[in-house]
Protein backbone atom coordinates (compact mmCIF):
# COMPACT_ATOMS: atom_id res chain seq x y z
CA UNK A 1 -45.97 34.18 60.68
CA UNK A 2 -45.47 35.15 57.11
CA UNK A 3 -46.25 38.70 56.14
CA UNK A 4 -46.60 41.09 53.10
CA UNK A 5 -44.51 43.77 54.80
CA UNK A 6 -41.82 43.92 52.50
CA UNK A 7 -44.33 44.55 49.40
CA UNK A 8 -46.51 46.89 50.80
CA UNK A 9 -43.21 49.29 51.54
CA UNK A 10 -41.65 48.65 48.40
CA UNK A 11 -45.10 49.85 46.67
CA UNK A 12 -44.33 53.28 48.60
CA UNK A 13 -41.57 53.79 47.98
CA UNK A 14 -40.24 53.13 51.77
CA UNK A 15 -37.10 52.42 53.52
CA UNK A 16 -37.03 50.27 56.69
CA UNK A 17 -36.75 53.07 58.49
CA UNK A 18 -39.44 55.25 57.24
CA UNK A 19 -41.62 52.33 58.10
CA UNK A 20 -40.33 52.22 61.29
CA UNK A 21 -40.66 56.12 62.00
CA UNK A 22 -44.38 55.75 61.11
CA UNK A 23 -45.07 53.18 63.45
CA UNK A 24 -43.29 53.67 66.19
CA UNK A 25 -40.38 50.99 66.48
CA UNK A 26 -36.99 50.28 65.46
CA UNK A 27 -35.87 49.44 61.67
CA UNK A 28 -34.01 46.40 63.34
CA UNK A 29 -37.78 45.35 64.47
CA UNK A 30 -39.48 45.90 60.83
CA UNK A 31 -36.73 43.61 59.25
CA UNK A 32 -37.21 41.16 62.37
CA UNK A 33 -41.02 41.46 61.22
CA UNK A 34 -40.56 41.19 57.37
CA UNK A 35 -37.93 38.21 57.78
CA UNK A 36 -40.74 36.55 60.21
CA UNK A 37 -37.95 36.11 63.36
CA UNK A 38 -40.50 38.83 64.85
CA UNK A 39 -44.27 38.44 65.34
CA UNK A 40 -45.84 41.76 66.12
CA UNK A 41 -47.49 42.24 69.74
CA UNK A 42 -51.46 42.81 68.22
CA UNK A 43 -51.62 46.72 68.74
CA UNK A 44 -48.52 46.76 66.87
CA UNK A 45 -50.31 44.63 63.87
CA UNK A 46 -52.80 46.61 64.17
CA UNK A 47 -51.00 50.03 63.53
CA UNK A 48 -49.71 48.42 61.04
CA UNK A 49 -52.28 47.27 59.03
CA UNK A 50 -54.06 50.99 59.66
CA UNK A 51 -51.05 52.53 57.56
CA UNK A 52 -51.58 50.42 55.11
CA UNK A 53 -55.19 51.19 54.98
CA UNK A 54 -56.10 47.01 54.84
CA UNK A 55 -57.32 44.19 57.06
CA UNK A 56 -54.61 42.63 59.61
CA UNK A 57 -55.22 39.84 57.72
CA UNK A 58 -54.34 41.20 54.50
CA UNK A 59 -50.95 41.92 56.30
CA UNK A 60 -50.31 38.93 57.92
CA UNK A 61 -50.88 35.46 56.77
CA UNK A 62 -51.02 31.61 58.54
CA UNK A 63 -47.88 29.82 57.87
């Protein structure tokens, strides 16, 4: 699943790891997620997208 991951941290300003501190994983999983060898479980997507203040779908797009 493609995602807009990558952007929406590099409009904040945030590391891999800050990402990952704010939602609760590993940095390893948020590049798994942003390179797309990682689809997020739905609560995870969900978190997510909250951060980000947007839609799941605004996060995460069909191939």
């Amino acid at each position: 699943m493609k995602n807009r991951l990558k952007v929406l941290r590099a409009e904040r300003d945030w590391s891999q790891a800050d990402l990952a501190e704010r939602i609760g994983v590993s940095r390893q999983s948020v590049n798994a997620i942003e390179t797309g060898k990682y689809d997020p479980s739905l609560p995870l997507a969900f978190r997510i997208a909250d951060l980000f203040g947007l839609r799941i779908e605004d996060v995460f797009l069909r191939d």
